[in-house]
C-alpha atoms as a PDB file:
ATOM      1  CA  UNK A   1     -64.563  -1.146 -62.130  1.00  0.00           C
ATOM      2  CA  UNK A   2     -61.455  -1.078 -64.130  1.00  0.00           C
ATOM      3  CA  UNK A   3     -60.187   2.483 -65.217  1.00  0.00           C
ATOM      4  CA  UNK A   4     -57.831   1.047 -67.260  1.00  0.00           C
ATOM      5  CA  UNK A   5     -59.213  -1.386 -69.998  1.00  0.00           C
ATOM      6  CA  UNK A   6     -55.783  -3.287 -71.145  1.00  0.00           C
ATOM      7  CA  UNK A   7     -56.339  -4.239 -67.415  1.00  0.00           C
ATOM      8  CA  UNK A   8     -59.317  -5.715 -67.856  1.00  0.00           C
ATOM      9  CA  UNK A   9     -58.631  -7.245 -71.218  1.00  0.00           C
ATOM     10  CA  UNK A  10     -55.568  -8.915 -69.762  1.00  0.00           C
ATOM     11  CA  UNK A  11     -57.554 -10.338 -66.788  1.00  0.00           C
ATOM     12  CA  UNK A  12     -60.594 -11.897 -69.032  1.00  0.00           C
ATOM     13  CA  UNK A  13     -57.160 -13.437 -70.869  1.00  0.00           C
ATOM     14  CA  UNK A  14     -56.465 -15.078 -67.642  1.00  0.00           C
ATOM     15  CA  UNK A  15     -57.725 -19.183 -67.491  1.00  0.00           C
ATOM     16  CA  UNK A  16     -60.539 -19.842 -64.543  1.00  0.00           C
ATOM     17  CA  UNK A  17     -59.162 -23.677 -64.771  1.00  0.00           C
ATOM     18  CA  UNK A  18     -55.630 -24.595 -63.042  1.00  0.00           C
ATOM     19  CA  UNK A  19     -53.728 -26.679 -65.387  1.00  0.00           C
ATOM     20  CA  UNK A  20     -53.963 -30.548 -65.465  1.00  0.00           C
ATOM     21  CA  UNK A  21     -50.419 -30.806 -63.930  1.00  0.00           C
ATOM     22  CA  UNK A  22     -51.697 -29.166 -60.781  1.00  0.00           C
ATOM     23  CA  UNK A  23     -54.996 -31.250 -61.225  1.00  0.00           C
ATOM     24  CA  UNK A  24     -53.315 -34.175 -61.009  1.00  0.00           C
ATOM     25  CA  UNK A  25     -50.879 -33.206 -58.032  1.00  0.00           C
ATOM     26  CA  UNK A  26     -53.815 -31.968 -55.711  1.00  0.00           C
ATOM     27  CA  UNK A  27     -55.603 -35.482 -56.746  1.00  0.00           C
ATOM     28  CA  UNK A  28     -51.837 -37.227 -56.056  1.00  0.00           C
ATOM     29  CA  UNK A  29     -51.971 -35.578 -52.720  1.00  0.00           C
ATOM     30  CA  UNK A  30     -55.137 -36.572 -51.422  1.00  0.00           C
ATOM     31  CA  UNK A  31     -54.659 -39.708 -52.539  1.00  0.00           C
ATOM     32  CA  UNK A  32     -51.825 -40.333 -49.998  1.00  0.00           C
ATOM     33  CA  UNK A  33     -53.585 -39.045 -46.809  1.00  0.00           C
ATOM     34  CA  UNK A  34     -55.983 -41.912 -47.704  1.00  0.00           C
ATOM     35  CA  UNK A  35     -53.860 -44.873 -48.152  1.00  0.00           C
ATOM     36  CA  UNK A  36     -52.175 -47.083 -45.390  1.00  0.00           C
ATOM     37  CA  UNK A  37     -49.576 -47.685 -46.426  1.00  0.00           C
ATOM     38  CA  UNK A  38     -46.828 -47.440 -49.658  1.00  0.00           C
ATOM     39  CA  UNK A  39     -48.722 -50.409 -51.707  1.00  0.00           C
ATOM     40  CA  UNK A  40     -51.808 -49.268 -51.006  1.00  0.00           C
ATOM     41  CA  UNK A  41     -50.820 -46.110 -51.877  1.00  0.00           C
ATOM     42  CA  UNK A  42     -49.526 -47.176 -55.369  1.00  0.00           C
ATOM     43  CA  UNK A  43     -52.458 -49.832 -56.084  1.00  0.00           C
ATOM     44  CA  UNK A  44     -54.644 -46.816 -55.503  1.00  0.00           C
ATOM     45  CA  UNK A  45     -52.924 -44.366 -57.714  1.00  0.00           C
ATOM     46  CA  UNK A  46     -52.732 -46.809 -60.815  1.00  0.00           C
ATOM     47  CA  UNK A  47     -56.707 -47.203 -60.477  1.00  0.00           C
ATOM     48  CA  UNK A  48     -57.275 -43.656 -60.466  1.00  0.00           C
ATOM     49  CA  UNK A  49     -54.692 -43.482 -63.539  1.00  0.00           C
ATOM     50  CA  UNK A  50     -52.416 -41.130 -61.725  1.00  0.00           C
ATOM     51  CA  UNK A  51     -48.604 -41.354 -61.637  1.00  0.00           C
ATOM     52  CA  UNK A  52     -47.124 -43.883 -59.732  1.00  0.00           C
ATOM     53  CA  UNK A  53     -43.510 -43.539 -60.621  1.00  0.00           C
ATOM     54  CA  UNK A  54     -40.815 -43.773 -58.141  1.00  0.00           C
ATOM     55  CA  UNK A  55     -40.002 -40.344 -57.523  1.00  0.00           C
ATOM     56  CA  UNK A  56     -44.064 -39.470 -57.558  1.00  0.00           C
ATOM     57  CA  UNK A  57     -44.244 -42.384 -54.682  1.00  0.00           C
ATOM     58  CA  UNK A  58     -41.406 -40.966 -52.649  1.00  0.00           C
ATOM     59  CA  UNK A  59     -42.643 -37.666 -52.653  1.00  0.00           C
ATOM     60  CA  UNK A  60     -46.171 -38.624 -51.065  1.00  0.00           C
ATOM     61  CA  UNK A  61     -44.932 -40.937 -48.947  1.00  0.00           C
ATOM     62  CA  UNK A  62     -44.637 -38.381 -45.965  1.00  0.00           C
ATOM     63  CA  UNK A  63     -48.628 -37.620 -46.467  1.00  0.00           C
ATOM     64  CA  UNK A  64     -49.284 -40.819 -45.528  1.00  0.00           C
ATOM     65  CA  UNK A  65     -50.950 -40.910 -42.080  1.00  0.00           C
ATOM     66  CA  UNK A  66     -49.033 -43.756 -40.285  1.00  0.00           C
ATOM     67  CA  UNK A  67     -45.765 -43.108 -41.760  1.00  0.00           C
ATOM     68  CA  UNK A  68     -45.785 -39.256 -42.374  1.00  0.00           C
ATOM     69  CA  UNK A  69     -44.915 -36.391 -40.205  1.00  0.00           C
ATOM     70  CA  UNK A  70     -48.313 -34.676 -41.030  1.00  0.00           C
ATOM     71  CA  UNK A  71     -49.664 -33.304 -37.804  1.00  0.00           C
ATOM     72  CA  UNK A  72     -52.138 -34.918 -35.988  1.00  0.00           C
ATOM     73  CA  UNK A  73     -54.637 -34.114 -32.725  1.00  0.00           C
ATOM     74  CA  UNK A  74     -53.538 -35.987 -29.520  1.00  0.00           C
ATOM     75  CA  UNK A  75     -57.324 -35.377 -28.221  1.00  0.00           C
ATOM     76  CA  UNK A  76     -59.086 -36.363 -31.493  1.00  0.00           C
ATOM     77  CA  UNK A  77     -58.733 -40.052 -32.425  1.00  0.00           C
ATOM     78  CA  UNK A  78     -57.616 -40.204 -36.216  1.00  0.00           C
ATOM     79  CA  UNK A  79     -60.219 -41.679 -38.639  1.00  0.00           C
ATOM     80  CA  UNK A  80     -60.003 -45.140 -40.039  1.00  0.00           C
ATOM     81  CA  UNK A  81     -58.358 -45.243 -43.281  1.00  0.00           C
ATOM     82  CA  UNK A  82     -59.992 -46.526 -45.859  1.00  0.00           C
ATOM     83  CA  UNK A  83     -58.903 -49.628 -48.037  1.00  0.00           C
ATOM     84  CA  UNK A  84     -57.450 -49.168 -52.237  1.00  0.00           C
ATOM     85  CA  UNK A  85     -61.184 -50.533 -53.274  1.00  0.00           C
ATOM     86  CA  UNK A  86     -63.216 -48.818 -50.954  1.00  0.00           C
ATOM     87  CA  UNK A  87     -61.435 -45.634 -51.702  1.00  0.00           C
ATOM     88  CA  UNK A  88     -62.435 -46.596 -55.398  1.00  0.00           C
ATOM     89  CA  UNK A  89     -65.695 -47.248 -54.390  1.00  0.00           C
ATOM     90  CA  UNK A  90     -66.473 -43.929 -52.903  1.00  0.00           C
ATOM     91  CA  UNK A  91     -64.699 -42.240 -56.290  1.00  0.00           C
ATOM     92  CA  UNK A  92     -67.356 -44.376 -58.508  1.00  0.00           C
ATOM     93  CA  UNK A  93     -70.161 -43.994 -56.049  1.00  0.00           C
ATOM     94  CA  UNK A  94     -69.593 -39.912 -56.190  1.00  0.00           C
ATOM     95  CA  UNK A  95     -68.606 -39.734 -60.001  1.00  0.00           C
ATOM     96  CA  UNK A  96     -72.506 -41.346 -60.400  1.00  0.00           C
ATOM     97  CA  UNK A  97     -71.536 -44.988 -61.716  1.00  0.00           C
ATOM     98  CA  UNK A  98     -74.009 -47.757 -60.648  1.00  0.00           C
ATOM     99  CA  UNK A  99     -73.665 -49.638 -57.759  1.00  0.00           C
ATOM    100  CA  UNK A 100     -73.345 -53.062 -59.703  1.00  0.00           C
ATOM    101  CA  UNK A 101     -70.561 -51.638 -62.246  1.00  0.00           C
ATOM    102  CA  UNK A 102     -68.979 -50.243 -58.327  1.00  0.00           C
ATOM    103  CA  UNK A 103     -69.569 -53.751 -56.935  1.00  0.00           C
ATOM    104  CA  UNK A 104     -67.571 -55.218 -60.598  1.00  0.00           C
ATOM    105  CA  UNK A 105     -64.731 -53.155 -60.357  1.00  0.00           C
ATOM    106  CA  UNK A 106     -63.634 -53.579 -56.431  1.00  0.00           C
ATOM    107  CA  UNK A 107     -65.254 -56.796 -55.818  1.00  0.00           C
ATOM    108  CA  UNK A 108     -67.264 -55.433 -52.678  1.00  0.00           C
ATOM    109  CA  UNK A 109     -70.501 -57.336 -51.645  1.00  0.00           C
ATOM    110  CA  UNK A 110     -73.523 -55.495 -51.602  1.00  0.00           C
ATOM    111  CA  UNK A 111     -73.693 -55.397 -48.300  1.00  0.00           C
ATOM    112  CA  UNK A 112     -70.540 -53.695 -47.812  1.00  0.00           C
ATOM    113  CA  UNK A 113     -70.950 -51.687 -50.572  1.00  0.00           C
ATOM    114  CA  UNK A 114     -73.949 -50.032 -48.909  1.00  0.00           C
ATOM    115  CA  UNK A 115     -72.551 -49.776 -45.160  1.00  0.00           C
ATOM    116  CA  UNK A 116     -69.618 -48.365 -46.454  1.00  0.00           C
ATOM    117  CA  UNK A 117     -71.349 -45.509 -48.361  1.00  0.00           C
ATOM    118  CA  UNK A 118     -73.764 -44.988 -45.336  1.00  0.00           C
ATOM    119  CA  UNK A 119     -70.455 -45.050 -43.441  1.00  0.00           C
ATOM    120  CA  UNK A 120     -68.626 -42.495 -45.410  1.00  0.00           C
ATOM    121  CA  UNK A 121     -71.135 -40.922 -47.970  1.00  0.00           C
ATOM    122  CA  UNK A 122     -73.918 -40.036 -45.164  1.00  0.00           C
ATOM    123  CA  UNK A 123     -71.195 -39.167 -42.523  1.00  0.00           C
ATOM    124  CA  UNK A 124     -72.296 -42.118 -40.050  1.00  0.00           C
ATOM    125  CA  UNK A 125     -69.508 -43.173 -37.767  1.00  0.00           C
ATOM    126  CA  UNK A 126     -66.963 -45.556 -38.774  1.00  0.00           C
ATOM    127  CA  UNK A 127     -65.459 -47.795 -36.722  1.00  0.00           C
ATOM    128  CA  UNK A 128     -61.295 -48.076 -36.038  1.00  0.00           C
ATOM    129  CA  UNK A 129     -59.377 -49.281 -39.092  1.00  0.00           C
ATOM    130  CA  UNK A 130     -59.103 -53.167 -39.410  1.00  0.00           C
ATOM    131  CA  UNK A 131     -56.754 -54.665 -36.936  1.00  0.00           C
ATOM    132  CA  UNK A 132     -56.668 -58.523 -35.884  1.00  0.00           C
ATOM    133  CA  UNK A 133     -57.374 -57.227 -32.582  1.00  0.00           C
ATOM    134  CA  UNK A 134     -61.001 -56.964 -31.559  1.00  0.00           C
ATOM    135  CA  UNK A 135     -61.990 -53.161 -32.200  1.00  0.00           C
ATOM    136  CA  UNK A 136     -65.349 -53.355 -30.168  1.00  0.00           C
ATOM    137  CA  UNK A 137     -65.711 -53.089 -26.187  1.00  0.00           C
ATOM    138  CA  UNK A 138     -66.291 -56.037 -24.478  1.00  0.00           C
ATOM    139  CA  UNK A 139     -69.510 -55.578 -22.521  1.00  0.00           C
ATOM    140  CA  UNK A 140     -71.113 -58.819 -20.638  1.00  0.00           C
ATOM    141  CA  UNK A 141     -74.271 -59.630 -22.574  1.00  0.00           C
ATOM    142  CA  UNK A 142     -77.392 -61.563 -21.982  1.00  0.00           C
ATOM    143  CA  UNK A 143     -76.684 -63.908 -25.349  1.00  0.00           C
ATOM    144  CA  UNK A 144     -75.324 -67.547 -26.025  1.00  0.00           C
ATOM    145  CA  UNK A 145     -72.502 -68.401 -27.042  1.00  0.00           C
ATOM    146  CA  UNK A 146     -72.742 -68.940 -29.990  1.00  0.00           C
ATOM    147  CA  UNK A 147     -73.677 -65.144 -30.670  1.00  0.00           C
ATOM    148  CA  UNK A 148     -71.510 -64.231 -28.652  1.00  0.00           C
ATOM    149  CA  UNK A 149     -68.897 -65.804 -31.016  1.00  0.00           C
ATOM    150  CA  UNK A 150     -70.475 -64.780 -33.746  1.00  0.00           C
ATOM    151  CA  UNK A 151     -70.074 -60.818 -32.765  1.00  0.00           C
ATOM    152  CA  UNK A 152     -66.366 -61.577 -31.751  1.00  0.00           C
ATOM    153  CA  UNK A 153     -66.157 -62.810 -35.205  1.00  0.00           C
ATOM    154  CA  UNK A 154     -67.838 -59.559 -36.909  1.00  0.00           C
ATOM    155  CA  UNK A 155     -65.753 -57.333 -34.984  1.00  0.00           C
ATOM    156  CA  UNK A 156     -62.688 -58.309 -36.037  1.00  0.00           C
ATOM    157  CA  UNK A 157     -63.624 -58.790 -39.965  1.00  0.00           C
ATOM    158  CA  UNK A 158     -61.360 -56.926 -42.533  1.00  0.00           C
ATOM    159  CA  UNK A 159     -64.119 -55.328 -43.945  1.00  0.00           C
ATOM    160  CA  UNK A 160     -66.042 -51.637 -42.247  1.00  0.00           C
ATOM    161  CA  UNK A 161     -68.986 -52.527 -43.007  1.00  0.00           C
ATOM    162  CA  UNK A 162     -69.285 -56.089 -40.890  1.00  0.00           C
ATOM    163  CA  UNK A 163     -67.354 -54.589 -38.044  1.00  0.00           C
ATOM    164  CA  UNK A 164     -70.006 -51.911 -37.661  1.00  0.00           C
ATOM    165  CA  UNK A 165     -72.762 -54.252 -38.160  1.00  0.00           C
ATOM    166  CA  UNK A 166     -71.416 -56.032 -35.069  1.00  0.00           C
ATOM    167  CA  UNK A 167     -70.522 -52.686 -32.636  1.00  0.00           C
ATOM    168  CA  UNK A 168     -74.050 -50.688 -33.367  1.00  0.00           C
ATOM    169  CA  UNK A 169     -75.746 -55.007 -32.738  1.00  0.00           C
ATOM    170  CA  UNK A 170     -73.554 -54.802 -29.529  1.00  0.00           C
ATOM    171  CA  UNK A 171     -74.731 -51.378 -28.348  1.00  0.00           C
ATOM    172  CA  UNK A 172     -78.286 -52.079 -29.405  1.00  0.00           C
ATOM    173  CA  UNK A 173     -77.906 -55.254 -26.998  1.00  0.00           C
ATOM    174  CA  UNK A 174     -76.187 -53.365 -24.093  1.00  0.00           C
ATOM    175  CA  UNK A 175     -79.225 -50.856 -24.074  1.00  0.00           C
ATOM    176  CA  UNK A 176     -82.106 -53.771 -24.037  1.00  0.00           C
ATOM    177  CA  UNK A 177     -80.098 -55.384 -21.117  1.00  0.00           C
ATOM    178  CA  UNK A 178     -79.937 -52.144 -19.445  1.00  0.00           C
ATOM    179  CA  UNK A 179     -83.336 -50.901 -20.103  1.00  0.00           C
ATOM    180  CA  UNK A 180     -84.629 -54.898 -19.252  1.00  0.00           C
ATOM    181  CA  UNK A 181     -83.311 -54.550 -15.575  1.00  0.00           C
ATOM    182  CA  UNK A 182     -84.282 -50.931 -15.215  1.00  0.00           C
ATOM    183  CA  UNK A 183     -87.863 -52.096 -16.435  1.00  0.00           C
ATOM    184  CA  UNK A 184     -87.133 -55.001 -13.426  1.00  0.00           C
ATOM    185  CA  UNK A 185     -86.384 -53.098 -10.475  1.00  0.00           C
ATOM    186  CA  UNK A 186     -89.141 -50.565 -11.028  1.00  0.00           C
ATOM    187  CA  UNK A 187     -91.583 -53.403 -10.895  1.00  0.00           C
ATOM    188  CA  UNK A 188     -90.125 -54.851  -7.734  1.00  0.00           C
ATOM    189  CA  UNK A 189     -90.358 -51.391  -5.969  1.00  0.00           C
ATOM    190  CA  UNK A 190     -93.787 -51.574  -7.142  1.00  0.00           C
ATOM    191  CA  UNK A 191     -94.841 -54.372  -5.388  1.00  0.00           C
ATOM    192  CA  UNK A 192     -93.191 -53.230  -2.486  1.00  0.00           C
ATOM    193  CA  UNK A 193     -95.482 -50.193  -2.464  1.00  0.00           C
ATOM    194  CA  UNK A 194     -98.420 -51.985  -2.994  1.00  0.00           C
ATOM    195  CA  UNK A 195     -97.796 -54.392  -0.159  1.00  0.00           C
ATOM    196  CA  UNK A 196     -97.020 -52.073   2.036  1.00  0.00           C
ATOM    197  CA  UNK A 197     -99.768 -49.831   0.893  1.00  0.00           C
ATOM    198  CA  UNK A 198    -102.032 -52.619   1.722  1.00  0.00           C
ATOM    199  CA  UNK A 199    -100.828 -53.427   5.536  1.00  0.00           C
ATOM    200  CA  UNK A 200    -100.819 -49.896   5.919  1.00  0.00           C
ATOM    201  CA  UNK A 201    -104.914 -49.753   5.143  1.00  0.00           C
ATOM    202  CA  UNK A 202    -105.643 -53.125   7.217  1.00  0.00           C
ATOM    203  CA  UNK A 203    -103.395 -51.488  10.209  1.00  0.00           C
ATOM    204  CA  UNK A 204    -105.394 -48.300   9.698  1.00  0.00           C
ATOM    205  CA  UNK A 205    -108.970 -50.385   9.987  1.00  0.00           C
ATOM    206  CA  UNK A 206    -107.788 -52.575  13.011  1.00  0.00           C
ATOM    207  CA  UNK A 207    -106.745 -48.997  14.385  1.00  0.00           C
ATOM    208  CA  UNK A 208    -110.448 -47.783  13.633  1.00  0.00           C
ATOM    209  CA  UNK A 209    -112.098 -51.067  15.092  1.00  0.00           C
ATOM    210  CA  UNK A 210    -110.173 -50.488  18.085  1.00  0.00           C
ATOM    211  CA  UNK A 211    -111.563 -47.143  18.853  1.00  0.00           C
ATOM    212  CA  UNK A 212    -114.794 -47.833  17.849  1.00  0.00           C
ATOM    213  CA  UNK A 213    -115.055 -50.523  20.467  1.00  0.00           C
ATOM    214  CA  UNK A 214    -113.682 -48.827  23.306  1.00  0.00           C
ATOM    215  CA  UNK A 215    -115.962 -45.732  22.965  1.00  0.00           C
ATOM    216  CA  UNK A 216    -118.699 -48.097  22.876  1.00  0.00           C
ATOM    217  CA  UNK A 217    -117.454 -49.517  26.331  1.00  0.00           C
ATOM    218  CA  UNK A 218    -116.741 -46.510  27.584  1.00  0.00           C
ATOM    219  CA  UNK A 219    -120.012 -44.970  26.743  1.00  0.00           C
ATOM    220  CA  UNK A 220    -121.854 -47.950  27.811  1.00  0.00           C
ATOM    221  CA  UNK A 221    -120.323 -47.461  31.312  1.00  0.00           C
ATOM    222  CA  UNK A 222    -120.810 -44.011  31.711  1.00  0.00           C
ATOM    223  CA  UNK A 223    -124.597 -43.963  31.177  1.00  0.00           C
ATOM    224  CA  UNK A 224    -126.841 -43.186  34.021  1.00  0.00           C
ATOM    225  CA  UNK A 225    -128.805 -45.757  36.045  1.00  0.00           C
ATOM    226  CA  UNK A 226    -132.260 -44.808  35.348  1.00  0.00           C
ATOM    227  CA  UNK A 227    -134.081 -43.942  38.487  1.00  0.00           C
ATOM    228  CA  UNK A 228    -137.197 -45.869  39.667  1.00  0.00           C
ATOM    229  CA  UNK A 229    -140.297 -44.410  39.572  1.00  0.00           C
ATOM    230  CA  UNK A 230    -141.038 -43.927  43.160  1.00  0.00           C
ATOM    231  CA  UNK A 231    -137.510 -44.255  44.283  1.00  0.00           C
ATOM    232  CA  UNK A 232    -136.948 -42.833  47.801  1.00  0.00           C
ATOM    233  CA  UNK A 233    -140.394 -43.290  48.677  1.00  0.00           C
ATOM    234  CA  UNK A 234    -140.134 -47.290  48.333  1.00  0.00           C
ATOM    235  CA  UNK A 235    -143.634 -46.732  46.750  1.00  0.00           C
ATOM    236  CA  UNK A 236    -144.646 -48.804  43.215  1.00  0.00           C
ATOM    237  CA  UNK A 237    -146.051 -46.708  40.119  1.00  0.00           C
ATOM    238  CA  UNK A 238    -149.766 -48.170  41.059  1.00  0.00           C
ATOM    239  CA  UNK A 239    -149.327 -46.921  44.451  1.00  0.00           C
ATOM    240  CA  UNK A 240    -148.244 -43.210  43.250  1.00  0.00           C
ATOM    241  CA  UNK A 241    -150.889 -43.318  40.971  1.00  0.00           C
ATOM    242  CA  UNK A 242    -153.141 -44.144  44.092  1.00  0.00           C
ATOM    243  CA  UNK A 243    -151.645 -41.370  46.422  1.00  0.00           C
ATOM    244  CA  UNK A 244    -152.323 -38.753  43.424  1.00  0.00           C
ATOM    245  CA  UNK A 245    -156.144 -39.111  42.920  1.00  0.00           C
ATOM    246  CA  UNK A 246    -156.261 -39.346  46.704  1.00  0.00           C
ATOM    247  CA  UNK A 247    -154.725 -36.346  46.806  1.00  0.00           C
ATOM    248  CA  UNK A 248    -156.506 -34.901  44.338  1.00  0.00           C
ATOM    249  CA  UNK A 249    -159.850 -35.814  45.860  1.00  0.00           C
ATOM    250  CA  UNK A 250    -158.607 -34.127  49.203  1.00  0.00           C
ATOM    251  CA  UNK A 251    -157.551 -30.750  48.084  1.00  0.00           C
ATOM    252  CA  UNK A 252    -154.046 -31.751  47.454  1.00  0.00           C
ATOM    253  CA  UNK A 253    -152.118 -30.536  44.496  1.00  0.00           C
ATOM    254  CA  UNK A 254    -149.442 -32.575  43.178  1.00  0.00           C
ATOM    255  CA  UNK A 255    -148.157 -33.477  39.727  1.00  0.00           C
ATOM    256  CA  UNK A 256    -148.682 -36.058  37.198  1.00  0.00           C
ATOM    257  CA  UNK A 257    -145.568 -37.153  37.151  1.00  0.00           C
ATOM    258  CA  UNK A 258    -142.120 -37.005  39.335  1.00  0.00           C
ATOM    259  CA  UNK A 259    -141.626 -37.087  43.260  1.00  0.00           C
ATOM    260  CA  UNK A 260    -145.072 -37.081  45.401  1.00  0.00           C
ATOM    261  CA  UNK A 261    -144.686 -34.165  48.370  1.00  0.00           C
ATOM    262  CA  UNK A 262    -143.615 -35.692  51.408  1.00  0.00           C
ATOM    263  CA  UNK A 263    -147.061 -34.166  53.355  1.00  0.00           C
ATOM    264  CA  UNK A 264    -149.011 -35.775  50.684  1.00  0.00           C
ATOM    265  CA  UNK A 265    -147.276 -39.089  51.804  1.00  0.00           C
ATOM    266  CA  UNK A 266    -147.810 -38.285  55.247  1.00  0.00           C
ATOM    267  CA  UNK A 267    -151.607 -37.149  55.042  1.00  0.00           C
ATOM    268  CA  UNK A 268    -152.490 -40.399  53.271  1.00  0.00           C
ATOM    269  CA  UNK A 269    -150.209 -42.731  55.374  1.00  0.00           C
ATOM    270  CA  UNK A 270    -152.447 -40.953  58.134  1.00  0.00           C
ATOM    271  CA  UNK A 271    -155.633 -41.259  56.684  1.00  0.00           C
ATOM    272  CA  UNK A 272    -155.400 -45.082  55.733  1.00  0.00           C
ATOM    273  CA  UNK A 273    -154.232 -45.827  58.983  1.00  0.00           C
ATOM    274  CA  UNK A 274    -156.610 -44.795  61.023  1.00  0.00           C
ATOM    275  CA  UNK A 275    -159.482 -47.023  60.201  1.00  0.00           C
ATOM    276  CA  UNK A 276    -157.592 -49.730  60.983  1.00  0.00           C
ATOM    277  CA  UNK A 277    -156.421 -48.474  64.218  1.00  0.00           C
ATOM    278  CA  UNK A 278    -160.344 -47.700  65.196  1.00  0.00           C
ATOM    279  CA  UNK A 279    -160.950 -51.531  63.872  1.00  0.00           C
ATOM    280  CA  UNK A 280    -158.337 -52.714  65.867  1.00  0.00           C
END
């Protein structure tokens, strides 16, 4: 708040507006940091209407960035500068004038009228300035030559717009190439896996055979010779069977089954031979 009101009635005297002298400097100014060179410097400043006198010319020419002592960053590469009628276009495009009446006045194609906005408008990158040197790596691509030639050609085109056409085309190559042979070795180790899953599981089965038959063997042999009925005695199944109900019939106990007692043998070895001793 103002205690004193001349104070205040002096400073709503004051203009909010710098005057068109100063307008036209600051306009002068940036108008040199964009231009290459002294011409193009000029030929820009007598589109925009702004003074192109000598003395106006020398003055600016140290704000030019290849020829003027402005500083620059040794880490950060500079940015391409743009041509007299691209630097129109952008004006035109941002001033709202239709892209026809823009294509009219600086003779720009449509195509490079709209890479060039993208390029500078939406802040995508731009590549070096133009140079009859080939501004765009070099990278060993999967394409005939007559592509090949063809991108050699659109990277070292005058206009911005064709040259970065042909380096995002390039990159956009180099990444399918890559991503082709990554894509290729994963299916080779792939099939390696899979084969050698596979002799893994018929070693493992061959393995398993293996075993089985030599527990078979091995439990064939150690199985136990069944013992004769009768064995030790030298006496046939009928002829137990005949010493038991002998037995029986005598007073002899024996079982139904396993070894007959030895005085069982004996008594009926001693009963059946008597009769034929007597006889004989």
């Amino acid at each position: 708040m103002f205690t004193d009101w001349t104070e205040a009635l002096e400073a709503e005297a004051l203009p909010l507006d710098p005057n068109p002298a100063q307008q036209l400097a600051a306009a002068a100014r940036v108008t040199a940091r964009s231009s290459r060179d002294k011409d193009d410097m000029a030929l820009l400043l007598d589109v925009l209407g702004l003074p192109t006198d000598p003395d106006t010319l020398t003055a600016l020419l140290p704000l030019i960035p290849e020829t003027g002592d402005a500083p620059t960053m040794t880490n950060t590469p500079a940015a391409p500068a743009l041509s007299a009628h691209e630097s129109v276009a952008i004006s035109m495009h941002n001033n709202g004038d239709s892209e026809q009446a823009i294509r009219e006045a600086t003779g720009l194609t449509e195509t490079e009228l709209s890479d060039l906005i993208a390029d500078c408008v939406l802040g995508l990158p731009r590549p070096a300035a133009a140079s009859p040197v080939i501004d765009v790596p070099v990278v060993a691509l999967p394409v005939t030559n007559a592509v090949q030639k063809l991108l050699d050609w659109a990277a070292a085109h005058p206009a911005a717009g064709v040259r970065g056409r042909a380096a995002r085309i390039t990159a956009d190559l180099a990444e399918l190439s890559e991503r082709r042979d990554s894509e290729a070795a994963q299916r080779e180790a792939e099939e390696k896996v899979a084969k050698a899953r596979a002799e893994l599981e018929k070693a493992q089965e061959e393995l398993r055979t293996v075993k089985a038959g030599t527990r078979t063997t091995t439990t064939a042999a150690a199985a136990p010779t069944p013992i004769r009925a009768g064995a030790g005695s030298g006496r046939t199944r009928e002829e137990l069977a005949t010493i038991r109900a002998w037995a029986r019939k005598h007073g002899h106990q024996v079982a139904d089954q396993g070894m007959v007692p030895k005085r069982v043998l004996e008594a009926y070895d001693a009963a059946h031979r008597a009769p034929v001793r007597k006889a004989g």
